[in-house]
C-alpha atoms as a PDB file:
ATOM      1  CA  UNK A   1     -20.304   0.947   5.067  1.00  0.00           C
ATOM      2  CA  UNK A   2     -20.992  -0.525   1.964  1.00  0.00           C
ATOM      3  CA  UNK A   3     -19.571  -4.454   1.506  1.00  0.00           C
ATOM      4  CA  UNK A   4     -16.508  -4.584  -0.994  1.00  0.00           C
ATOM      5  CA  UNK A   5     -15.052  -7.517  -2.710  1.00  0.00           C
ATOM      6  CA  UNK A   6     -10.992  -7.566  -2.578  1.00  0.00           C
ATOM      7  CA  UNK A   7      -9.298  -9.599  -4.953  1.00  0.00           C
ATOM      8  CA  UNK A   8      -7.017 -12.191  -3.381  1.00  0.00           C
ATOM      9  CA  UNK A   9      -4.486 -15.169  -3.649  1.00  0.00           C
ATOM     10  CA  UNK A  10      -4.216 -17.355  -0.885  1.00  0.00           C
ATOM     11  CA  UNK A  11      -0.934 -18.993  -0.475  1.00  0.00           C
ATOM     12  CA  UNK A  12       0.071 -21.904   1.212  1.00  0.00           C
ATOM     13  CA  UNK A  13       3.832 -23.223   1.347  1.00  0.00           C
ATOM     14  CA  UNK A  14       4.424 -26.794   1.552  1.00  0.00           C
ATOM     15  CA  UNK A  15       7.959 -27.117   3.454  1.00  0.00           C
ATOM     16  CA  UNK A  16       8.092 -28.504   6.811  1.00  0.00           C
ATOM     17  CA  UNK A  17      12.552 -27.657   7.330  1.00  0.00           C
ATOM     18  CA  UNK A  18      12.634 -23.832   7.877  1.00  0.00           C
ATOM     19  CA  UNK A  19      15.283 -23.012   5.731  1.00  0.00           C
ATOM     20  CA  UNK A  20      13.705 -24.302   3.012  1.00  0.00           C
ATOM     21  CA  UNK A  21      10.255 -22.565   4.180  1.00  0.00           C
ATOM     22  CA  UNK A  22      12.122 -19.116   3.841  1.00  0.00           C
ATOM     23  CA  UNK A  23      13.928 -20.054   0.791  1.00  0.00           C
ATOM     24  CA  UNK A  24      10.130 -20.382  -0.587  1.00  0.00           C
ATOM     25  CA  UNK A  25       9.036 -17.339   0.598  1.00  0.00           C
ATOM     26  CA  UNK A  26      11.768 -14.955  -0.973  1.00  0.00           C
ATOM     27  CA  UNK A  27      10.655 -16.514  -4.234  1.00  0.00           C
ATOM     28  CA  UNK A  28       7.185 -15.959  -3.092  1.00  0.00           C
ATOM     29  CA  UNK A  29       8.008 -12.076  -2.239  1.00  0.00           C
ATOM     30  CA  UNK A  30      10.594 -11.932  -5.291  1.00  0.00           C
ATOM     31  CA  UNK A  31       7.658 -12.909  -7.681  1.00  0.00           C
ATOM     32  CA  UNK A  32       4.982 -11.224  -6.065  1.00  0.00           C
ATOM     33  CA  UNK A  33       7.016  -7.643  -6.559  1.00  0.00           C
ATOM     34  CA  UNK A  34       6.495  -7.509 -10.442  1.00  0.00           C
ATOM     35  CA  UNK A  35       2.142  -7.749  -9.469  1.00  0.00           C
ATOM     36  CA  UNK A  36       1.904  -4.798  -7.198  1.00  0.00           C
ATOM     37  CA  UNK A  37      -0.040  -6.528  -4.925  1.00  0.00           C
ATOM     38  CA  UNK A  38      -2.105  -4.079  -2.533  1.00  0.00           C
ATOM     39  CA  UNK A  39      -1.619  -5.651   0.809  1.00  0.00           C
ATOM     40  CA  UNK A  40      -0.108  -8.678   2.305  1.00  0.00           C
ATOM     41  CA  UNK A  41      -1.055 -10.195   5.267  1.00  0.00           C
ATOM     42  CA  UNK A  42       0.802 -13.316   6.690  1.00  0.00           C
ATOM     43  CA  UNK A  43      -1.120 -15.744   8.489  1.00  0.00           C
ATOM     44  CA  UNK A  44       0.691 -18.701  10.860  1.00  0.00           C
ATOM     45  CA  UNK A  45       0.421 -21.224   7.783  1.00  0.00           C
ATOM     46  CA  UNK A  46      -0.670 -18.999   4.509  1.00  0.00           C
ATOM     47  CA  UNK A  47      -0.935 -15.834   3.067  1.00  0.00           C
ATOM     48  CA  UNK A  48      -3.139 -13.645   2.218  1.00  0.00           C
ATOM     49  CA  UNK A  49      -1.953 -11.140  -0.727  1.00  0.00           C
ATOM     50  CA  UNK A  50      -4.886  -8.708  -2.035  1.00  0.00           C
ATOM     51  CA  UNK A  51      -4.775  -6.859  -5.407  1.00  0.00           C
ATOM     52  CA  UNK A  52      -6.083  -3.514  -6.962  1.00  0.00           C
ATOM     53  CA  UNK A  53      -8.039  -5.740  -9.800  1.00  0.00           C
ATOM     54  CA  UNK A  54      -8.884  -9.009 -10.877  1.00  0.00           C
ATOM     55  CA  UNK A  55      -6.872  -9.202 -13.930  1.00  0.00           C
ATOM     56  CA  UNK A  56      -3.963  -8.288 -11.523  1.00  0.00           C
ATOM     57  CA  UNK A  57      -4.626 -10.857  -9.248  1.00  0.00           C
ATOM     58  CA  UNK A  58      -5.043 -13.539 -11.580  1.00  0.00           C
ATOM     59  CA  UNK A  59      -2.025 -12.620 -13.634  1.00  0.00           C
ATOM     60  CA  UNK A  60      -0.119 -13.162 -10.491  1.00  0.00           C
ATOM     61  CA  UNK A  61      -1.648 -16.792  -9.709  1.00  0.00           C
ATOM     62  CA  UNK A  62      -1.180 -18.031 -12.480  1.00  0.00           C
ATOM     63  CA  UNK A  63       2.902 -16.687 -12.616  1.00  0.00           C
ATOM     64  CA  UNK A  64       3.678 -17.839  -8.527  1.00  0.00           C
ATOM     65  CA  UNK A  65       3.901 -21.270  -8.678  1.00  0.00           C
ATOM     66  CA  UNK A  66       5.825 -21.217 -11.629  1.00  0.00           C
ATOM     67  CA  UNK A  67       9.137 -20.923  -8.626  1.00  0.00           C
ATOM     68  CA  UNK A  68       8.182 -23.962  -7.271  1.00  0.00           C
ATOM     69  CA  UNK A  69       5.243 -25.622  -8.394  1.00  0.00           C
ATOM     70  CA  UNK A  70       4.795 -28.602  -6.605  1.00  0.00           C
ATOM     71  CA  UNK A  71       5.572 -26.728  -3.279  1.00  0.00           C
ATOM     72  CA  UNK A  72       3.270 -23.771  -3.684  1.00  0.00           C
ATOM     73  CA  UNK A  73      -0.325 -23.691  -3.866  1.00  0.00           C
ATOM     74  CA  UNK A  74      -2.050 -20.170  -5.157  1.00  0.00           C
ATOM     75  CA  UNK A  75      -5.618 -20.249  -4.887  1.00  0.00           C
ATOM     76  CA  UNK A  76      -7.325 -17.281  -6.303  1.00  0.00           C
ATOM     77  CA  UNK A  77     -10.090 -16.264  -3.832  1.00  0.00           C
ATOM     78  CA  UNK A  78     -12.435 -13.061  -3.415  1.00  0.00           C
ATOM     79  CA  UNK A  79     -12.458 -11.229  -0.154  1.00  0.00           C
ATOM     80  CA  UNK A  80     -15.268  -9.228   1.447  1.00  0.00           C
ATOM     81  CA  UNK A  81     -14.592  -6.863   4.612  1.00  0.00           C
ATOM     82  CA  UNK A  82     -16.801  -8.980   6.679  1.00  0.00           C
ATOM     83  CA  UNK A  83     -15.267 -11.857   5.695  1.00  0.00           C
ATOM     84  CA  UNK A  84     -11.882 -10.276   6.283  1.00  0.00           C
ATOM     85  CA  UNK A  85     -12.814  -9.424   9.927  1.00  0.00           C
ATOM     86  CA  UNK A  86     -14.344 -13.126  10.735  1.00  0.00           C
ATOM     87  CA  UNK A  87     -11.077 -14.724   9.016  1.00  0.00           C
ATOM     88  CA  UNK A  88      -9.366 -11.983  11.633  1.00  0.00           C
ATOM     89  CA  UNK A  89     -11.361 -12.466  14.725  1.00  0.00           C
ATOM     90  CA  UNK A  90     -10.705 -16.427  14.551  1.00  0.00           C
ATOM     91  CA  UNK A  91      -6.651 -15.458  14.070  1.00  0.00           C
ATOM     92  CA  UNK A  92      -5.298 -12.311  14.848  1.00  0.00           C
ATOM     93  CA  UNK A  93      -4.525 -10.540  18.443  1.00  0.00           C
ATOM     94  CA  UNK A  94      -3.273  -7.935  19.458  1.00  0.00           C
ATOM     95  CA  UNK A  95       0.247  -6.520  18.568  1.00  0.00           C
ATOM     96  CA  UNK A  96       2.262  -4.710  20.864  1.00  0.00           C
ATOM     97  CA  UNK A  97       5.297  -2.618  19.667  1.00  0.00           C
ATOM     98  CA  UNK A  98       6.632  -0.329  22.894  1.00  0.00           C
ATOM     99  CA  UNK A  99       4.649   1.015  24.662  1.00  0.00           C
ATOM    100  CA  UNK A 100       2.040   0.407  21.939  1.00  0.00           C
ATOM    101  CA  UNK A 101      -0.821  -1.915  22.101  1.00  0.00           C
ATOM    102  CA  UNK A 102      -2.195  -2.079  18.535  1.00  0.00           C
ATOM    103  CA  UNK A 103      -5.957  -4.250  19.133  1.00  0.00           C
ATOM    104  CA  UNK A 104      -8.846  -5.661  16.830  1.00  0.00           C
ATOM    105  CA  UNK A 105     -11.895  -4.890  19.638  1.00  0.00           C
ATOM    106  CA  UNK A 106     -12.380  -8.906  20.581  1.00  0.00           C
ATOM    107  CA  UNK A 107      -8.725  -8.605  21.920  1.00  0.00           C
ATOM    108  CA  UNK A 108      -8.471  -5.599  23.948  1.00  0.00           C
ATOM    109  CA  UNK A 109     -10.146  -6.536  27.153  1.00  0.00           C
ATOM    110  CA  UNK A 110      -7.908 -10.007  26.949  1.00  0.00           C
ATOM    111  CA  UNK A 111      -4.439  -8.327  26.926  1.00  0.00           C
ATOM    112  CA  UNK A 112      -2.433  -7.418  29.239  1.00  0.00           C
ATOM    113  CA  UNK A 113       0.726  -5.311  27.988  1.00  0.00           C
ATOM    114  CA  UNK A 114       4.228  -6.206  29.248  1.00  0.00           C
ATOM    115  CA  UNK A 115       5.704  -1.960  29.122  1.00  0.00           C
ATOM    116  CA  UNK A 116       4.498   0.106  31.780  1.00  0.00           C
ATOM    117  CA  UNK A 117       2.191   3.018  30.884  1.00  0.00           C
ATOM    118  CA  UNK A 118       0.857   1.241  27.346  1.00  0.00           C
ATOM    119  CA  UNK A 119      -1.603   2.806  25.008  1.00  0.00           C
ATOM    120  CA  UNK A 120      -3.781   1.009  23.557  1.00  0.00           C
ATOM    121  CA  UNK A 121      -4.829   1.543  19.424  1.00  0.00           C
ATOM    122  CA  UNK A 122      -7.831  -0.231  18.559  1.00  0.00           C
ATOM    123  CA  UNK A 123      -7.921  -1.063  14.823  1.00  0.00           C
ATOM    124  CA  UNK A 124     -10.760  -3.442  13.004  1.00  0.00           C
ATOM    125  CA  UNK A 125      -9.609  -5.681  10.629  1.00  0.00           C
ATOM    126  CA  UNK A 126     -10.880  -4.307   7.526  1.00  0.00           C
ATOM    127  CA  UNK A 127      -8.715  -4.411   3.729  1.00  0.00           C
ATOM    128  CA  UNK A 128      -8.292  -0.422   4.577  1.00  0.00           C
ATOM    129  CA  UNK A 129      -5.446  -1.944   5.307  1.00  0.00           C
ATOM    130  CA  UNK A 130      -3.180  -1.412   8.147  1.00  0.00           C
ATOM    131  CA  UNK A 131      -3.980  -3.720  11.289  1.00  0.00           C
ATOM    132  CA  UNK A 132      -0.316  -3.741  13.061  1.00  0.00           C
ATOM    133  CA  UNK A 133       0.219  -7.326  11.833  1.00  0.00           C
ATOM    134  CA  UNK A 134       2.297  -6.080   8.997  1.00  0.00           C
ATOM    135  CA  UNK A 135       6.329  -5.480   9.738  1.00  0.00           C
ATOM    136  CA  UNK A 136       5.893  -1.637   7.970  1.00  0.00           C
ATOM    137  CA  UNK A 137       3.310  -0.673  10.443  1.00  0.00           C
ATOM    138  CA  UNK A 138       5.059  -2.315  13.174  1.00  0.00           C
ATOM    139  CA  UNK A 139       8.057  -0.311  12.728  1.00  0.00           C
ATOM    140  CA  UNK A 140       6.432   2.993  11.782  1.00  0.00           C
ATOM    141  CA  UNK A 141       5.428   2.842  15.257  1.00  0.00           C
ATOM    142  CA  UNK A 142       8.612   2.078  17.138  1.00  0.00           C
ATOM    143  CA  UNK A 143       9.892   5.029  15.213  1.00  0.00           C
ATOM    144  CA  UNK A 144       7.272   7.108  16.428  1.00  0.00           C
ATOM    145  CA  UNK A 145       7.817   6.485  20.120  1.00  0.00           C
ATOM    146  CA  UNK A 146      11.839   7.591  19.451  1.00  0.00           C
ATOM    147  CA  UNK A 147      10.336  11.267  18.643  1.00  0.00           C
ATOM    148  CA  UNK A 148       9.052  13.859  21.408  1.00  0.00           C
ATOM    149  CA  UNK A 149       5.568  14.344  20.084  1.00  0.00           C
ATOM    150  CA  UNK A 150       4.083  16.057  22.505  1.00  0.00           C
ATOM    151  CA  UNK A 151       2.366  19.319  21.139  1.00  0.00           C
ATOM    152  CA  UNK A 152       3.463  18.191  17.183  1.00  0.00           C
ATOM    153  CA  UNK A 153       1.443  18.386  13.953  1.00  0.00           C
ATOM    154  CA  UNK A 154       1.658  14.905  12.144  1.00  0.00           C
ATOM    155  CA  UNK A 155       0.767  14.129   8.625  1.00  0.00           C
ATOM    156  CA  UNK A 156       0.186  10.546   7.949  1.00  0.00           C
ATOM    157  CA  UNK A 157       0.230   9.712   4.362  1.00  0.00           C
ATOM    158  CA  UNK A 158      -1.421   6.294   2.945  1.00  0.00           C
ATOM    159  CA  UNK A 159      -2.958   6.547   6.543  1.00  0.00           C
ATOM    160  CA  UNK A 160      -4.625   3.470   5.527  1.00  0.00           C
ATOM    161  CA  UNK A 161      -7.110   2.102   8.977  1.00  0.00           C
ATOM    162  CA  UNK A 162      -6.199   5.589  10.385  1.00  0.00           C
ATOM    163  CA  UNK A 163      -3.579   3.079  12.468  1.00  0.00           C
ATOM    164  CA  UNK A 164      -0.603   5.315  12.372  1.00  0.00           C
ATOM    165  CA  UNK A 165      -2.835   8.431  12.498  1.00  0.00           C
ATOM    166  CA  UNK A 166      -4.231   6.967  16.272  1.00  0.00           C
ATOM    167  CA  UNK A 167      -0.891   5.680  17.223  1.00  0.00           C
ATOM    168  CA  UNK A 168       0.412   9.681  17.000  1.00  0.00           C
ATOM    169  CA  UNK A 169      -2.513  11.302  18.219  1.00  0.00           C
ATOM    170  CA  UNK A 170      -1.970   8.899  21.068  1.00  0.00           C
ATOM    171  CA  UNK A 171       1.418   9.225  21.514  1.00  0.00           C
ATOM    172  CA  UNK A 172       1.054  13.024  22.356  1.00  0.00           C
ATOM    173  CA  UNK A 173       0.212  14.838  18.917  1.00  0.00           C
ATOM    174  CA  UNK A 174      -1.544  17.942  18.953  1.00  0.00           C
ATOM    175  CA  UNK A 175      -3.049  16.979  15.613  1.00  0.00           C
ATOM    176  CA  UNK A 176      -3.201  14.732  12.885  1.00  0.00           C
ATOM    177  CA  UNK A 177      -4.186  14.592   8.965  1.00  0.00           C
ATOM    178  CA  UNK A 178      -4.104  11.154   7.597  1.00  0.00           C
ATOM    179  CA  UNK A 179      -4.516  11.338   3.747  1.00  0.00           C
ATOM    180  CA  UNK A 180      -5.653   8.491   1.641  1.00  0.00           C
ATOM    181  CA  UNK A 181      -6.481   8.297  -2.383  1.00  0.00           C
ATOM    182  CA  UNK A 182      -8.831   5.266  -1.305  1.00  0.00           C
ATOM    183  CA  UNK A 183     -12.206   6.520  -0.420  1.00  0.00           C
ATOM    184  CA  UNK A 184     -12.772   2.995   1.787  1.00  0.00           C
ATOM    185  CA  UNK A 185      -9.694   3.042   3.675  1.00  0.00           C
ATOM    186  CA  UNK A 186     -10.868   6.722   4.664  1.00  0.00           C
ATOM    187  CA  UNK A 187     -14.358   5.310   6.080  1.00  0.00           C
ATOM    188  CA  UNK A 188     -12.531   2.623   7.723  1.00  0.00           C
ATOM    189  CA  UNK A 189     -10.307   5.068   9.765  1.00  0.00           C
ATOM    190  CA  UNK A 190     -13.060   7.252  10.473  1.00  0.00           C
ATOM    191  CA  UNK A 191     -14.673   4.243  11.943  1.00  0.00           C
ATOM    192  CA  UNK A 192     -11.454   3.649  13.667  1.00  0.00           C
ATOM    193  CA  UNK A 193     -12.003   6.924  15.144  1.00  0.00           C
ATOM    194  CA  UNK A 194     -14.878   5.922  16.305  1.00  0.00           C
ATOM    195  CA  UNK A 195     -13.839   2.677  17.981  1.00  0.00           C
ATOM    196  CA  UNK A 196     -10.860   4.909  20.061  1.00  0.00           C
ATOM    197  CA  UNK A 197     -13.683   7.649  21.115  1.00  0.00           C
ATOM    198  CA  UNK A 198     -11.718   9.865  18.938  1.00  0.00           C
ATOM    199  CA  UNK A 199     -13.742  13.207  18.593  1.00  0.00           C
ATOM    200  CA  UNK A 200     -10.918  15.923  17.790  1.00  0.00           C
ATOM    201  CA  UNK A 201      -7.549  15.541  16.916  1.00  0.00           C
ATOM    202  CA  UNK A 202      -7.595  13.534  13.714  1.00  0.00           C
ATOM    203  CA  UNK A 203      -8.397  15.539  10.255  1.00  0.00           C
ATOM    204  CA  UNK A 204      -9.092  12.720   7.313  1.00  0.00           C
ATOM    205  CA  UNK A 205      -9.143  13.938   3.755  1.00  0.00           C
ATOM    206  CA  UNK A 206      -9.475  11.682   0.759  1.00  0.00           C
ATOM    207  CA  UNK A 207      -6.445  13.091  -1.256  1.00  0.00           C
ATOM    208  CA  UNK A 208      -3.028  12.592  -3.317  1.00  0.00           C
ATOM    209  CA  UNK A 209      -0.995  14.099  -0.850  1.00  0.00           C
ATOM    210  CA  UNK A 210       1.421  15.061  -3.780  1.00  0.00           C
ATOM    211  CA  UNK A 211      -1.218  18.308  -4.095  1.00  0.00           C
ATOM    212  CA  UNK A 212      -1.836  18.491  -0.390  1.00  0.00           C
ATOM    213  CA  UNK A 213      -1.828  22.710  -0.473  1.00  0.00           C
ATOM    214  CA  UNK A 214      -1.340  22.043   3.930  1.00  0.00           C
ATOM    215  CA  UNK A 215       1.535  23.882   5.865  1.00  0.00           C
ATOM    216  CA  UNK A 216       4.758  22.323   7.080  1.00  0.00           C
ATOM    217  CA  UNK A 217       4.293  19.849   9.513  1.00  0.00           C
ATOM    218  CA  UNK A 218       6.647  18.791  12.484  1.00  0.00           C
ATOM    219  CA  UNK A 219       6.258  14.646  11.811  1.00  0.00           C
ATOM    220  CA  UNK A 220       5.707  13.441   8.444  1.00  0.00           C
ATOM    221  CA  UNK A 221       5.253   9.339   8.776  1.00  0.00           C
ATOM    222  CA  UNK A 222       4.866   7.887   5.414  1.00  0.00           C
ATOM    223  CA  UNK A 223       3.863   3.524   4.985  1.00  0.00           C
ATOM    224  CA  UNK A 224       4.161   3.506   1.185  1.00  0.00           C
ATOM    225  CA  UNK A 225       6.538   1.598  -1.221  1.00  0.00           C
ATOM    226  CA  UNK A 226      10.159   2.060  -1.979  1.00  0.00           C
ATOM    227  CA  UNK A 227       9.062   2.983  -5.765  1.00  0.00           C
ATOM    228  CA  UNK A 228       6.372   5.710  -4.595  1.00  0.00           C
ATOM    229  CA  UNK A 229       8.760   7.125  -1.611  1.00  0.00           C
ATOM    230  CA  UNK A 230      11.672   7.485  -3.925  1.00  0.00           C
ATOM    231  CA  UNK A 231       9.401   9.138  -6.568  1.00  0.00           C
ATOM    232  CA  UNK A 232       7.637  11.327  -4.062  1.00  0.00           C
ATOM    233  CA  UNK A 233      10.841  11.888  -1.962  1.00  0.00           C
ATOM    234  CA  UNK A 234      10.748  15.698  -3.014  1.00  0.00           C
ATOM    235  CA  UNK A 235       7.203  16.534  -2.158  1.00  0.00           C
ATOM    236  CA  UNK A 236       7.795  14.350   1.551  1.00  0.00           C
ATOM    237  CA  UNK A 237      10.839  16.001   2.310  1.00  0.00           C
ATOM    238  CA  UNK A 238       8.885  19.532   1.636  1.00  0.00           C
ATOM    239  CA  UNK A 239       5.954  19.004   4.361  1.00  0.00           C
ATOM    240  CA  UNK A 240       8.422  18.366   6.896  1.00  0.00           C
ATOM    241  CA  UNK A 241       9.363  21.877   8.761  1.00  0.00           C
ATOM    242  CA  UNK A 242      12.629  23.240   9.923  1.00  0.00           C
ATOM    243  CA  UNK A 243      13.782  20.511  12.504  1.00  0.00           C
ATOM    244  CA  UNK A 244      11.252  18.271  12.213  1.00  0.00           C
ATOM    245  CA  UNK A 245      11.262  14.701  11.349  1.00  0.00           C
ATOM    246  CA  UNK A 246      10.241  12.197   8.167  1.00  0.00           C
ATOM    247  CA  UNK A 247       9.636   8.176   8.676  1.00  0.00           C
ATOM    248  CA  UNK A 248       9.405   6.336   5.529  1.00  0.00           C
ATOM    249  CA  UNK A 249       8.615   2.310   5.479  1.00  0.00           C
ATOM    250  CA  UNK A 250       7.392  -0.055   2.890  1.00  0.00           C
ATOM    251  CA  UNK A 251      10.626  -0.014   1.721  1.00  0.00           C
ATOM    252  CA  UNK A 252      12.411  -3.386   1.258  1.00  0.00           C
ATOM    253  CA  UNK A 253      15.966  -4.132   1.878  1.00  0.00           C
ATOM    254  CA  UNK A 254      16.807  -4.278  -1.901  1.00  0.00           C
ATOM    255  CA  UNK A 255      15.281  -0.912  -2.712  1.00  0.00           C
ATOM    256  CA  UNK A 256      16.683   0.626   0.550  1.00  0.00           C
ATOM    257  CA  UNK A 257      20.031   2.711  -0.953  1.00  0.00           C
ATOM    258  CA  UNK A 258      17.958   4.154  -4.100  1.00  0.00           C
ATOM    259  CA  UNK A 259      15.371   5.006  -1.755  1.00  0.00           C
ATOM    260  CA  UNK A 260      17.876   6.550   0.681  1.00  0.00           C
ATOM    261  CA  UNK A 261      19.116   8.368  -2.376  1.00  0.00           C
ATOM    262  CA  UNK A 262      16.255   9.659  -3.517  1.00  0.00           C
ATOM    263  CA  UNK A 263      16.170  11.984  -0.279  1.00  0.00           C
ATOM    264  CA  UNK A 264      19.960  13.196  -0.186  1.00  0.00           C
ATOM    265  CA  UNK A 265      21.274  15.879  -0.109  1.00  0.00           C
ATOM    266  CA  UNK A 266      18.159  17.030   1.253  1.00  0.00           C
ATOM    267  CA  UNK A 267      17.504  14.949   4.528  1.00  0.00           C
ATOM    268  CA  UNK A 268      19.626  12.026   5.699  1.00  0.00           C
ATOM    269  CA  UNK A 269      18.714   8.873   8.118  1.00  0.00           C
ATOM    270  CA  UNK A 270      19.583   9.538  11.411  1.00  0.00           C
ATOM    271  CA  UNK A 271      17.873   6.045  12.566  1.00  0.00           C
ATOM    272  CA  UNK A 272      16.957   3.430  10.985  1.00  0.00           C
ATOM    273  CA  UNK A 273      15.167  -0.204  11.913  1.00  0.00           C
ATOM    274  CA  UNK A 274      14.561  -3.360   9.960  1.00  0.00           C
ATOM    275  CA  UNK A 275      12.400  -6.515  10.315  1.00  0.00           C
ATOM    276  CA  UNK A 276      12.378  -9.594   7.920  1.00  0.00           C
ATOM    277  CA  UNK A 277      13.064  -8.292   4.061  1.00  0.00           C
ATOM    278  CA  UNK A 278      11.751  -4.756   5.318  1.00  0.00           C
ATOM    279  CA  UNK A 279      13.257  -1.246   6.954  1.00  0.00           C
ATOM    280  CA  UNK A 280      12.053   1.914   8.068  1.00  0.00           C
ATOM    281  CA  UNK A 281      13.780   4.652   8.721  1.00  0.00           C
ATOM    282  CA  UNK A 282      13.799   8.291  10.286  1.00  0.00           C
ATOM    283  CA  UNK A 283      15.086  11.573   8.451  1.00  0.00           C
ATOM    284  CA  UNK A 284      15.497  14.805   9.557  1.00  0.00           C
ATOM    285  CA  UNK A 285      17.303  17.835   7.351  1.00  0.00           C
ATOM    286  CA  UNK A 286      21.218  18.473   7.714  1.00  0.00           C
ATOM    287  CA  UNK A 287      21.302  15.315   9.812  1.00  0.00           C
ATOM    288  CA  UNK A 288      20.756  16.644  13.788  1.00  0.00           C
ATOM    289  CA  UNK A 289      19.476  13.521  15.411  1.00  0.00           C
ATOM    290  CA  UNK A 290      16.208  13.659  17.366  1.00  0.00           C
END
């Protein structure tokens, strides 16, 4: 796989009271919103936001400490994959959500899951973004374990690290096409595959799944943002078949009634989870719950 350099901030907040901490970090999350950053990961005492360009990234340094500027120190940075995965292997473990055990390799052999009859998704820290650290991913896969899967056809959109993709297939899918615009997060999931022995199951395609020409599908799971959900919420709601089901994260509390909208009259939420400034939620059409 061929290195690549990720634009990055890294953030550190200087506030030792917690209430002031999370005051910070809304302002942190309230400026970072007008940059688009690509990914966010947060680390026990920084974070790590990554952006689509340079310009982008250093537009947004030089704007986030305007908040607070004596308590918040943005350091623009550059980020290779390896580099990503040695920052990872020195900090992050494995996640477990359910019965699902979401791993970087170094930590699989070390944990030992609290639910009875775990599975275990092995992901590599890579910026193809998508290693189970992130609240989205962590609820896109509780909502997954509250649908019957067994013998379903799941289309994973933004599949990212292939994370969701593995977590269905594993969960009891029949099959699986993860679609991703980003040639590199595609070869990272494929090497995903690879790390869960993965041989059938799991069709990648680099595509826009907004001309994905594919039948109906039972599960449509979809990790985007509230703006791109609520602008695609046509298109998702039309790959889901009769009685099947739609998750949508990536969607913040703010943005959570227009995105909501954006689906009516044509599906409705008949669950819905939130963690932190972030929900997901599960749709089906006319409303029968699952």
């Amino acid at each position: 796989m061929t290195t690549r350099s990720w634009p990055a901030i890294e953030i550190r907040v200087d506030a030792s009271a917690s209430d002031e901490r999370d005051r910070l970090e809304e302002l942190l999350s309230a400026a970072l919103d007008d940059f688009g950053p690509s990914a966010i990961h947060e680390l026990d005492d920084r974070w790590l936001v990554f952006f689509g360009s340079s310009e982008d990234r250093d537009r947004a340094a030089e704007a986030l400490s305007t908040p607070a500027r004596d308590r918040i120190v943005a350091a623009p940075i550059d980020v290779t994959d390896e580099d990503w995965a040695r920052r990872s292997q020195e900090e992050l473990g494995a996640v477990e959500v359910g019965r699902v055990v979401i791993a970087p390799p170094w930590a699989v052999a070390d944990h030992r899951p609290l639910a009875p009859d775990p599975v275990t998704v092995v992901i590599r820290p890579s910026m193809g973004f998508g290693t189970g650290h992130h609240a989205t991913t962590r609820l896109c896969a509780d909502l997954l374990q509250r649908i019957d899967l067994s013998g379903r056809t799941v289309l994973d959109v933004g599949t990212g690290s292939g994370v969701l993709a593995l977590t269905a297939l594993a969960l009891g899918a029949r099959s699986v096409l993860g679609v991703d615009d980003d040639p590199d997060a595609i070869e990272a999931a494929r090497e995903n595959l690879t790390l869960n022995d993965v041989a059938a199951g799991v069709d990648l395609r680099v595509a826009d799944f907004r001309s994905l020409p594919d039948p109906l599908f039972d599960v449509v799971v979809a990790n985007l943002t509230g703006g791109l959900l609520a602008g695609s919420a046509d298109v998702l709601a039309g790959a889901v078949a009769p009685g099947g089901t739609l998750v949508i994260s990536g969607v913040t509390l703010e943005e959570e009634a227009e995105v909501v909208r954006a689906f009516e009259p044509s599906m409705v939420v008949v669950e819905r989870l939130a963690e932190d400034e972030w929900m997901a939620a599960m749709l089906r059409h006319g409303g029968s719950r699952v």
